[in-house]
C-alpha atoms as a PDB file:
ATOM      1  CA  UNK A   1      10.895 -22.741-132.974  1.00  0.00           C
ATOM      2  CA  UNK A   2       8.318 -22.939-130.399  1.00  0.00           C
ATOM      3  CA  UNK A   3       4.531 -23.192-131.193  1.00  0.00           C
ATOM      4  CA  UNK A   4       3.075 -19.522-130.524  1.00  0.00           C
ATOM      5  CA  UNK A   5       0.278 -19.383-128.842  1.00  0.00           C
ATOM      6  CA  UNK A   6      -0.291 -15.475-130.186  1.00  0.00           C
ATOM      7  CA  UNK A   7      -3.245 -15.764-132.537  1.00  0.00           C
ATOM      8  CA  UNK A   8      -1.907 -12.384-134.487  1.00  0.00           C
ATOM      9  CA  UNK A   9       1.355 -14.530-135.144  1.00  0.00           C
ATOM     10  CA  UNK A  10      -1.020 -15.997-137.381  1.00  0.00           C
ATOM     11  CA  UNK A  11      -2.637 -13.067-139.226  1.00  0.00           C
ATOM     12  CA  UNK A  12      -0.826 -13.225-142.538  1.00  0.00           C
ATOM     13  CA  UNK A  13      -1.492 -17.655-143.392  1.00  0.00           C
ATOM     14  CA  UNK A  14      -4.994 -16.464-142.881  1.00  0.00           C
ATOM     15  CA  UNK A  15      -4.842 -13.697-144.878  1.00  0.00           C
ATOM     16  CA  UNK A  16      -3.189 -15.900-147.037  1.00  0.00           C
ATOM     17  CA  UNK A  17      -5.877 -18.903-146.627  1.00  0.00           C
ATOM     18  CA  UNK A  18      -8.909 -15.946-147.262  1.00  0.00           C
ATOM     19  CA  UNK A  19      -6.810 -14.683-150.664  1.00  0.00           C
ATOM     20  CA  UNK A  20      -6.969 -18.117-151.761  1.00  0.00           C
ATOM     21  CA  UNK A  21     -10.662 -19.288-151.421  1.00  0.00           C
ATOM     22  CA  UNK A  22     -11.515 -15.986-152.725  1.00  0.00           C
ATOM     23  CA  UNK A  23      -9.526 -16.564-155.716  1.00  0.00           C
ATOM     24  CA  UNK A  24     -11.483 -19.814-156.274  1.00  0.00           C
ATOM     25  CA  UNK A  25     -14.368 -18.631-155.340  1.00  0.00           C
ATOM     26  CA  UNK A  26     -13.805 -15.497-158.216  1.00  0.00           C
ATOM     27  CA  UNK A  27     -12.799 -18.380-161.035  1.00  0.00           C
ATOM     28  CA  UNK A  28     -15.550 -20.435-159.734  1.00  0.00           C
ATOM     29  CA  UNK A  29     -18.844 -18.046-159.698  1.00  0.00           C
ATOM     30  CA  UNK A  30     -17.195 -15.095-161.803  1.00  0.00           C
ATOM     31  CA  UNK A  31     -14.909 -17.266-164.691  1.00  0.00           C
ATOM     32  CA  UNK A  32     -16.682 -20.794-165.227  1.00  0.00           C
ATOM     33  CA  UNK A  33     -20.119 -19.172-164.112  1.00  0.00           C
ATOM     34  CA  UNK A  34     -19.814 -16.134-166.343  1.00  0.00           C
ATOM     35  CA  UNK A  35     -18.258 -17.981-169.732  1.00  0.00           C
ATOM     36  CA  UNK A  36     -21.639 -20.273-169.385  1.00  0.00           C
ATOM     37  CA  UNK A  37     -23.820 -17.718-169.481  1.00  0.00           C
ATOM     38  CA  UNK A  38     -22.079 -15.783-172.396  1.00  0.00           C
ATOM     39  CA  UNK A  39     -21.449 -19.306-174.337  1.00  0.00           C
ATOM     40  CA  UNK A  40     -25.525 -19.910-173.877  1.00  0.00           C
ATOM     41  CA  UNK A  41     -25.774 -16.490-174.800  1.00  0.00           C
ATOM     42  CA  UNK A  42     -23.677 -16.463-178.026  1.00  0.00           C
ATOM     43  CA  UNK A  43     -24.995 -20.252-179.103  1.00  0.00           C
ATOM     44  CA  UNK A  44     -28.887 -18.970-178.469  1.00  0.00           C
ATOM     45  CA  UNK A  45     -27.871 -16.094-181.193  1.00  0.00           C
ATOM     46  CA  UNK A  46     -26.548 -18.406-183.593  1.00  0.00           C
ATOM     47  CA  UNK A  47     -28.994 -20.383-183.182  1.00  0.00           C
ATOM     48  CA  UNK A  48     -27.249 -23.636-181.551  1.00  0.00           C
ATOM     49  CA  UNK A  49     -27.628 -25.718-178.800  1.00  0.00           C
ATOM     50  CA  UNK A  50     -24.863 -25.184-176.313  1.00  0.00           C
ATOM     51  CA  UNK A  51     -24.165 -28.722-174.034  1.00  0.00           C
ATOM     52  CA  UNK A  52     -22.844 -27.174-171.238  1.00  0.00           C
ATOM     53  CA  UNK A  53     -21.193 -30.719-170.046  1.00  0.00           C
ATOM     54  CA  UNK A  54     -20.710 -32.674-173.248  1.00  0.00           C
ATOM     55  CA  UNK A  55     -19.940 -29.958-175.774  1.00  0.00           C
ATOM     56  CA  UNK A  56     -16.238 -29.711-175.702  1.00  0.00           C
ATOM     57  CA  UNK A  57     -16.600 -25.700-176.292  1.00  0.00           C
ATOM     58  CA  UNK A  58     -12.954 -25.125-175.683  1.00  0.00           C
ATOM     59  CA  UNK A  59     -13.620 -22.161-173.833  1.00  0.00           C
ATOM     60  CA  UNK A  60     -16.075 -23.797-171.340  1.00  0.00           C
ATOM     61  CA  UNK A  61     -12.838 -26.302-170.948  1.00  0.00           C
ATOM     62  CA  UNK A  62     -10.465 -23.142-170.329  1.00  0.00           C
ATOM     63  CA  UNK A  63     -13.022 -21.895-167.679  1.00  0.00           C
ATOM     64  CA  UNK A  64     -13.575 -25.367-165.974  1.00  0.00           C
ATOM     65  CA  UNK A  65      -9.366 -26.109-166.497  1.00  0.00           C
ATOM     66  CA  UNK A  66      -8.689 -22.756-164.312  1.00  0.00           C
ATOM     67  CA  UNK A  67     -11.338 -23.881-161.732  1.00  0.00           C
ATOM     68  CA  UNK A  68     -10.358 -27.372-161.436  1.00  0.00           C
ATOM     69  CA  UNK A  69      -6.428 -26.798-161.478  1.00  0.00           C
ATOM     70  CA  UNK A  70      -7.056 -24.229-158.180  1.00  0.00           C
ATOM     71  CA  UNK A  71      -9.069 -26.564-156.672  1.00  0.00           C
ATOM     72  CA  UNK A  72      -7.146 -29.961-156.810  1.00  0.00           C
ATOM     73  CA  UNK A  73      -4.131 -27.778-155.408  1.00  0.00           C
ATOM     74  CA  UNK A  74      -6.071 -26.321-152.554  1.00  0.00           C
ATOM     75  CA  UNK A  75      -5.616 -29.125-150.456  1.00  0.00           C
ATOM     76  CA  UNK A  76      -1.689 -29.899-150.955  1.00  0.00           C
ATOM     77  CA  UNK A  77      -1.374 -25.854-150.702  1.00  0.00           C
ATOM     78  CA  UNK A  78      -3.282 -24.865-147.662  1.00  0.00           C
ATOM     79  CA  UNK A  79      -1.743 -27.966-145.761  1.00  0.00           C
ATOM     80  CA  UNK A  80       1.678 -27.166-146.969  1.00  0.00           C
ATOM     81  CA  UNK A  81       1.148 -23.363-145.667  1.00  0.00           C
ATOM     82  CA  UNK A  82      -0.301 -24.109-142.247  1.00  0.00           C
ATOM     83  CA  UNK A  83       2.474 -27.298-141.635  1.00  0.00           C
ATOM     84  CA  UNK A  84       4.783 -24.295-142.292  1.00  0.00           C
ATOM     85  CA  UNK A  85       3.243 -21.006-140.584  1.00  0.00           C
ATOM     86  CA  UNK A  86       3.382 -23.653-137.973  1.00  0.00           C
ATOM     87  CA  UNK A  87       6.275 -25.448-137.119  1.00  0.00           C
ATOM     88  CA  UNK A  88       8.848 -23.101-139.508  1.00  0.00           C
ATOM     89  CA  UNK A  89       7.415 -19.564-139.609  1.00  0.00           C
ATOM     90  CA  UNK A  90       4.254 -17.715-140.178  1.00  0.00           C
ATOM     91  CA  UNK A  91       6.071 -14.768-141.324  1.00  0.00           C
ATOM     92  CA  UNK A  92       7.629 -16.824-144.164  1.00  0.00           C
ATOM     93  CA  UNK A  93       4.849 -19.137-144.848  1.00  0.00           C
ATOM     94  CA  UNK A  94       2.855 -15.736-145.488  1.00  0.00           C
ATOM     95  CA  UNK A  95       5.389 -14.433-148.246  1.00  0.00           C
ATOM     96  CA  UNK A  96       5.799 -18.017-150.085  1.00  0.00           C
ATOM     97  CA  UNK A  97       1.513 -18.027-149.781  1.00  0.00           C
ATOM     98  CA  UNK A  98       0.807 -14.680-151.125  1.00  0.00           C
ATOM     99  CA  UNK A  99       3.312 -15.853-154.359  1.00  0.00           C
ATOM    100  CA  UNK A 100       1.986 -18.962-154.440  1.00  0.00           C
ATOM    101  CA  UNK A 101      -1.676 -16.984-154.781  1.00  0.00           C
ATOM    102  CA  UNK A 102      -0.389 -15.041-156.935  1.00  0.00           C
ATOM    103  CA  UNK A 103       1.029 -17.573-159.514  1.00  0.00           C
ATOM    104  CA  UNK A 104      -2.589 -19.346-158.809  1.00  0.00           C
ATOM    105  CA  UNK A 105      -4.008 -16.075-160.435  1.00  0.00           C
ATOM    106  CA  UNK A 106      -2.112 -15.924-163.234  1.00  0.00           C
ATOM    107  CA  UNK A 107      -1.847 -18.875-164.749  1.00  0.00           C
ATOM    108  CA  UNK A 108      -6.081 -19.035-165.870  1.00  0.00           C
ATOM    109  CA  UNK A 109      -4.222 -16.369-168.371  1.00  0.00           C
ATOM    110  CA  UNK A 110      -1.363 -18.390-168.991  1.00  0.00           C
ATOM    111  CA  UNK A 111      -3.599 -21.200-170.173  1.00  0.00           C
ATOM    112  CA  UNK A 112      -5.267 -19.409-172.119  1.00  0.00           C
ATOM    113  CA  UNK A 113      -9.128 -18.663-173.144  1.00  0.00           C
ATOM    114  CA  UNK A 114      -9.569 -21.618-174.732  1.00  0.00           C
ATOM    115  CA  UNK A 115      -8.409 -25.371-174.815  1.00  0.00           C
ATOM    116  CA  UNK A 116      -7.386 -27.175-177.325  1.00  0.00           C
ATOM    117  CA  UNK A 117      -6.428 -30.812-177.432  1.00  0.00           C
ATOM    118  CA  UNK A 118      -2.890 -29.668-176.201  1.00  0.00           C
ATOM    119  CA  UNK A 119      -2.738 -27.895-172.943  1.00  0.00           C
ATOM    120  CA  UNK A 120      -0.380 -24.535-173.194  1.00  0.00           C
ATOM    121  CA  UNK A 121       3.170 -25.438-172.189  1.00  0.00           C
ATOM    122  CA  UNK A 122       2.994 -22.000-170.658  1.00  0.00           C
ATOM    123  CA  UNK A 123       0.871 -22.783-167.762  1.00  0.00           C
ATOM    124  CA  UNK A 124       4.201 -24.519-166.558  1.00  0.00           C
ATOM    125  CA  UNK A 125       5.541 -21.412-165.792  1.00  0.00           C
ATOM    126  CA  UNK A 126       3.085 -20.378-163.120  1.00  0.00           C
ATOM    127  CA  UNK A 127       2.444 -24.301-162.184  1.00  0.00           C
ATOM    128  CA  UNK A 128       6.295 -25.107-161.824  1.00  0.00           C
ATOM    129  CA  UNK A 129       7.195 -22.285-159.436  1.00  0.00           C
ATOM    130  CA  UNK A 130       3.872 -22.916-157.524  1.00  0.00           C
ATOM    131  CA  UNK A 131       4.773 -26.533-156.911  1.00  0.00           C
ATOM    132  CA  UNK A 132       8.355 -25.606-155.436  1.00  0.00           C
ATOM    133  CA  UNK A 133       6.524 -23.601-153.163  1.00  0.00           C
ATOM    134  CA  UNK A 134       4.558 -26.703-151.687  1.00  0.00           C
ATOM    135  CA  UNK A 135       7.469 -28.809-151.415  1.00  0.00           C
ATOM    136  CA  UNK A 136       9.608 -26.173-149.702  1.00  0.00           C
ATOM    137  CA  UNK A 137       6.714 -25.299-147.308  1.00  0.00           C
ATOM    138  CA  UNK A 138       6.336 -29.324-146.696  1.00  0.00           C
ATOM    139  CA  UNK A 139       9.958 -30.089-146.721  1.00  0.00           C
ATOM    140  CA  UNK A 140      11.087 -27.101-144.038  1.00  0.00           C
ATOM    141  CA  UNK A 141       8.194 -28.270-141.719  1.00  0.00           C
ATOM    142  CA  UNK A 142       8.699 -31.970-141.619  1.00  0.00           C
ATOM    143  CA  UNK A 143      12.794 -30.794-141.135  1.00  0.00           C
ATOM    144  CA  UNK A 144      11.814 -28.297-138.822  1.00  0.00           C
ATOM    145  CA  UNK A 145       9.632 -31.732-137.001  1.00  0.00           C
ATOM    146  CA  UNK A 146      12.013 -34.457-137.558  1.00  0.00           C
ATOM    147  CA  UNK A 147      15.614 -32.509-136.600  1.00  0.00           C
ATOM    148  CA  UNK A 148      14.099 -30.287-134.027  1.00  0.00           C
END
């Protein structure tokens, strides 16, 4: 498949992209932000000291976990999804990227709201299906590349 040179060819793997930094951006300012402030809240009133960085308040690990997770798989994803929209198919690198969002979303809940020593085994099932999606996305374009 030729290149297109249409920039609305394009429109849903930046859709896509946008969904995606605003879903960090939500876990970033509205989850990891907004459990700090409610665990300084809820420590003041009990008259603790809350150590925002040293603590080990497993919900403060939860928040940063769902942040962090999103974050180290930006880069794999958003490569994966442009190699694809690409050299495969934007159409199809759109539908794979708004799952692949929407498993992103989910699986803060999947986690869990707090962390204990053992991380919940049923985060797999949004971070297994999400994976998949960056090595079919990688694998079809590097195909698409190499065979021509």
């Amino acid at each position: 498949m030729p290149l297109s040179t249409d920039i609305h060819a394009y429109q849903g793997p930046v859709v896509v992209t946008a969904a995606y930094l605003a879903l960090w951006y939500y876990l970033l300012l509205g989850l990891q932000r907004g459990t700090k402030y409610r665990l300084l809240a809820e420590y003041k009133a009990r008259g603790q000291q809350f150590d925002r960085y040293f603590g080990q308040d497993p919900q403060m690990l939860a928040a940063d976990r769902a942040v962090i997770n999103t974050q180290e798989q930006m880069v794999p994803f958003l490569v994966a999804l442009w190699l694809h929209a690409v050299f495969v198919s934007p159409l199809h690198a759109s539908y794979l990227g708004a799952v692949y969002v929407g498993l992103r979303a989910v699986s803060p809940q999947l986690l869990g709201k707090s962390l204990s020593k053992t991380q919940s085994k049923r985060v797999f099932l949004a971070t297994g299906p999400a994976y998949a999606i960056v090595f079919y996305l990688v694998g079809r374009a590097v195909y698409a590349v190499v065979a021509g």
